[in-house]
C-alpha atoms as a PDB file:
ATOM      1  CA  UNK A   1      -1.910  37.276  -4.599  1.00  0.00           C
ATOM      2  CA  UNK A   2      -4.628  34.871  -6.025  1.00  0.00           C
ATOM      3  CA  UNK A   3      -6.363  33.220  -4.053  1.00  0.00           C
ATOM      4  CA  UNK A   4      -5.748  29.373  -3.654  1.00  0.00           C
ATOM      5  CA  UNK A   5      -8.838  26.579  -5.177  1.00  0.00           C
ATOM      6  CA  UNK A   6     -10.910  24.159  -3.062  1.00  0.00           C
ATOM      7  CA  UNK A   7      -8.792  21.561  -4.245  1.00  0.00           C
ATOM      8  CA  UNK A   8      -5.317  23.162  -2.876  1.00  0.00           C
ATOM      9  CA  UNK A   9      -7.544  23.388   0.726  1.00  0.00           C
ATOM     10  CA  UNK A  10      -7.719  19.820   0.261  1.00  0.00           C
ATOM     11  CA  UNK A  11      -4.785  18.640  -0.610  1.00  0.00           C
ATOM     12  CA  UNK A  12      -3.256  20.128   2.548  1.00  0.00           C
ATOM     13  CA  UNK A  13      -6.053  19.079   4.388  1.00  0.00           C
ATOM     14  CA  UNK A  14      -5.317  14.930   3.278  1.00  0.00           C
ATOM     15  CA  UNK A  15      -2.191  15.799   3.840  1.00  0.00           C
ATOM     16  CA  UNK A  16      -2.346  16.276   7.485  1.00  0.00           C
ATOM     17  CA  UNK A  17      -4.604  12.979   8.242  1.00  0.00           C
ATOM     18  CA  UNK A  18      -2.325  10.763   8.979  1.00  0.00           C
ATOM     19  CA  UNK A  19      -0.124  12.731  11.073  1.00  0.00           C
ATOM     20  CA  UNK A  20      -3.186  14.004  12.917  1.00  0.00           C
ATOM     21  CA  UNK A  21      -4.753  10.479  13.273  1.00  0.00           C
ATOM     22  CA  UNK A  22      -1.051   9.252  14.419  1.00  0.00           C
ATOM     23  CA  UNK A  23      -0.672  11.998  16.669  1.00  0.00           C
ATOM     24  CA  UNK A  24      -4.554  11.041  18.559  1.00  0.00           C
ATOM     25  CA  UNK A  25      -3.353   7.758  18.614  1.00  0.00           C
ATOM     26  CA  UNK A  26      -0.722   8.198  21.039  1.00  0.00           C
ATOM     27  CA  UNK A  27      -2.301  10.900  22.476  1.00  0.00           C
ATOM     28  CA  UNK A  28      -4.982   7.818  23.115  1.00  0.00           C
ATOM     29  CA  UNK A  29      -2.453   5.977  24.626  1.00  0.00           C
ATOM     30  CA  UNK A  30      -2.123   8.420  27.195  1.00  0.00           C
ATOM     31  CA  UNK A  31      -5.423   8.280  28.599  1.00  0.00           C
ATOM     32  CA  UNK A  32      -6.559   6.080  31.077  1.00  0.00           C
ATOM     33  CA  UNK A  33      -8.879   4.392  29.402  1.00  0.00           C
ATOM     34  CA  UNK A  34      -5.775   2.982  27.322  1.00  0.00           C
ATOM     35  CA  UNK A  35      -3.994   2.074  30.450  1.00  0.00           C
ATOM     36  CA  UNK A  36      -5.460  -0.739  30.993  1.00  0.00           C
ATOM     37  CA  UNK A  37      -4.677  -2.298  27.715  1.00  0.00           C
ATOM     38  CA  UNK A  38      -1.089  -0.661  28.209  1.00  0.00           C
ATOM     39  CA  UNK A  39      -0.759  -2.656  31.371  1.00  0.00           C
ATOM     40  CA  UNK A  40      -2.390  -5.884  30.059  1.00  0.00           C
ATOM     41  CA  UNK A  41      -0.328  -5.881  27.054  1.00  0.00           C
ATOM     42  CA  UNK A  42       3.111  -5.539  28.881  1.00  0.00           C
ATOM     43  CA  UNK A  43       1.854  -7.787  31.947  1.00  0.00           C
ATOM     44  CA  UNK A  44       2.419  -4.759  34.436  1.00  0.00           C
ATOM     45  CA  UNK A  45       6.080  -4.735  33.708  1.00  0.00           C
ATOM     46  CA  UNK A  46       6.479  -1.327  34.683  1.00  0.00           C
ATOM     47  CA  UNK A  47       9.753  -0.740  32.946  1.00  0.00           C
ATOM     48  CA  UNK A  48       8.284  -1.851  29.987  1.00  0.00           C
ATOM     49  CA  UNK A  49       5.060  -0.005  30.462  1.00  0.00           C
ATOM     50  CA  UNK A  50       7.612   3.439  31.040  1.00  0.00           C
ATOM     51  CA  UNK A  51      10.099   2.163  27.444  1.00  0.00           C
ATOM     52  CA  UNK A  52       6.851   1.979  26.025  1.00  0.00           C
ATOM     53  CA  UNK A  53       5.484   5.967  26.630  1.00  0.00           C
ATOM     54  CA  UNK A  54       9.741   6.853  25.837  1.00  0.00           C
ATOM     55  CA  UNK A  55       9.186   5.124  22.365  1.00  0.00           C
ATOM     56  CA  UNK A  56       5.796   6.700  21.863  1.00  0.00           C
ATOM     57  CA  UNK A  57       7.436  10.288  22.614  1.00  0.00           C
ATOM     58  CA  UNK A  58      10.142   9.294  19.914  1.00  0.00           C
ATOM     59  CA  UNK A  59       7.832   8.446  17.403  1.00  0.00           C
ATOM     60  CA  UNK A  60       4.872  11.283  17.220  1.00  0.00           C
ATOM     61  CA  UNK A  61       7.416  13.407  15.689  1.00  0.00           C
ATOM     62  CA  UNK A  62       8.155  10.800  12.925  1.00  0.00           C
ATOM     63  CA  UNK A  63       4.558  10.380  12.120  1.00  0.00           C
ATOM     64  CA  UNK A  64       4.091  12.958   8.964  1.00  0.00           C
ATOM     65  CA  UNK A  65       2.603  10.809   6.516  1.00  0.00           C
ATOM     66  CA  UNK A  66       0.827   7.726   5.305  1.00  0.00           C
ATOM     67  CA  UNK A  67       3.859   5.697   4.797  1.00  0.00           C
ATOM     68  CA  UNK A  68       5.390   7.068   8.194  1.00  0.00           C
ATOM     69  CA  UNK A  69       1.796   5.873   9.999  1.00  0.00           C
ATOM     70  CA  UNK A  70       2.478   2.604   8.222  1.00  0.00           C
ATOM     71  CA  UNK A  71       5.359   1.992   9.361  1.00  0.00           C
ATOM     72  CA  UNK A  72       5.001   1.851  12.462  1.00  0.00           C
ATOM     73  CA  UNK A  73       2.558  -0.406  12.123  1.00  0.00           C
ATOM     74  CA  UNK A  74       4.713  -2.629  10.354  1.00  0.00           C
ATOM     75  CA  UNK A  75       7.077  -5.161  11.527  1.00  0.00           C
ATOM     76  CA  UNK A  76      10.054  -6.013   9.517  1.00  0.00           C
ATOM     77  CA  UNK A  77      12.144  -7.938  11.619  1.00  0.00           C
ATOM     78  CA  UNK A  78      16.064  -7.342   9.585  1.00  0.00           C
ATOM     79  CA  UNK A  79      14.958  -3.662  11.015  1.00  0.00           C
ATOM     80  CA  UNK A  80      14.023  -3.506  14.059  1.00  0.00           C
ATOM     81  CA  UNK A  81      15.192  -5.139  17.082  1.00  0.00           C
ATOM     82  CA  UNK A  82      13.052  -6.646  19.693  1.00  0.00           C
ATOM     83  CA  UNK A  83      12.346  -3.878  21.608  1.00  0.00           C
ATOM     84  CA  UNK A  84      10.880  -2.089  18.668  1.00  0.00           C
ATOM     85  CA  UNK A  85       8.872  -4.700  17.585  1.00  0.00           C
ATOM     86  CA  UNK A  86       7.312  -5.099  20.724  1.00  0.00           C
ATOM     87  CA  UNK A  87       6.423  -1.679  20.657  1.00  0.00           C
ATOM     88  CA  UNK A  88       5.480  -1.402  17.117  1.00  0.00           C
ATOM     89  CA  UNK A  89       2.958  -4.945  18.167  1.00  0.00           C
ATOM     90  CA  UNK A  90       2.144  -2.957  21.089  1.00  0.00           C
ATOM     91  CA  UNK A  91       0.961   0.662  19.443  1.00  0.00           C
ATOM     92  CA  UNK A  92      -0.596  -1.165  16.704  1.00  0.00           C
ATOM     93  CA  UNK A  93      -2.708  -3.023  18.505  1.00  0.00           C
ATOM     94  CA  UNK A  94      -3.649  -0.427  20.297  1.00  0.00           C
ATOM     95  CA  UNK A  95      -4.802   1.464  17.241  1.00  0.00           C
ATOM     96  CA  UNK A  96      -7.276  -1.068  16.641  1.00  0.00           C
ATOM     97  CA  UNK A  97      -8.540  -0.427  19.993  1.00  0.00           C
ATOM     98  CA  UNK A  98      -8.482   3.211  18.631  1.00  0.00           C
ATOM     99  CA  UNK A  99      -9.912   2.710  15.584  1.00  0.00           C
ATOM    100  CA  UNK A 100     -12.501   0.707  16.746  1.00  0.00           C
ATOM    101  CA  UNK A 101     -13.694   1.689  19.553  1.00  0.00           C
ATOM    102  CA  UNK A 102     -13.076   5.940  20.295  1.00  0.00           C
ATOM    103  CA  UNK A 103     -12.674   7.163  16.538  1.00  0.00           C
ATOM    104  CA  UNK A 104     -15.437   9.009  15.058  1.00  0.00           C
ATOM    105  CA  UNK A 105     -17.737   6.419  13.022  1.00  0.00           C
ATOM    106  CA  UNK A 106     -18.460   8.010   9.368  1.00  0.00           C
END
């Protein structure tokens, strides 16, 4: 069996990024220092707040890709209904609070 080039190892490897960087986003989400903005975000509504971590469970499963990241970042209203675009607003604001402030800076 030959043995696979640098650039195979890195292919995979870009491959993975997104669904890795999706994946610490929610995992972010679960953290208390993200609770606050959880809470802020859906004005204590505690039902919300619980929808919320449902959808979040629903979704790290879907994120596998750069256009699967994307998307839920993006709001197209003809597809989703409100609930869904609340928490698509809600998750991708919180990945600027991800990306900005606990990411690794290069």
């Amino acid at each position: 069996q030959e043995s696979r080039g640098l650039g195979d190892v890195y292919k995979r490897q870009a491959k993975n990024i997104p669904k890795n960087f999706g994946k610490q986003i929610i995992i972010f989400c679960n953290t208390p220092q993200c609770k606050e903005y959880i809470e802020k975000y859906f004005e204590n509504n505690q039902e919300k707040i619980n929808a919320f971590y449902a959808y979040l469970e629903q979704i790290k499963g879907q994120i596998t890709s750069i256009p699967s990241l994307r998307e839920q970042w993006m709001i197209e209203e003809k597809e989703n209904n409100d609930e869904v675009t609340e928490y698509k607003k809600a998750f991708r604001g919180i990945s600027y609070i991800f990306i900005e402030f606990y990411s690794v800076k290069w």
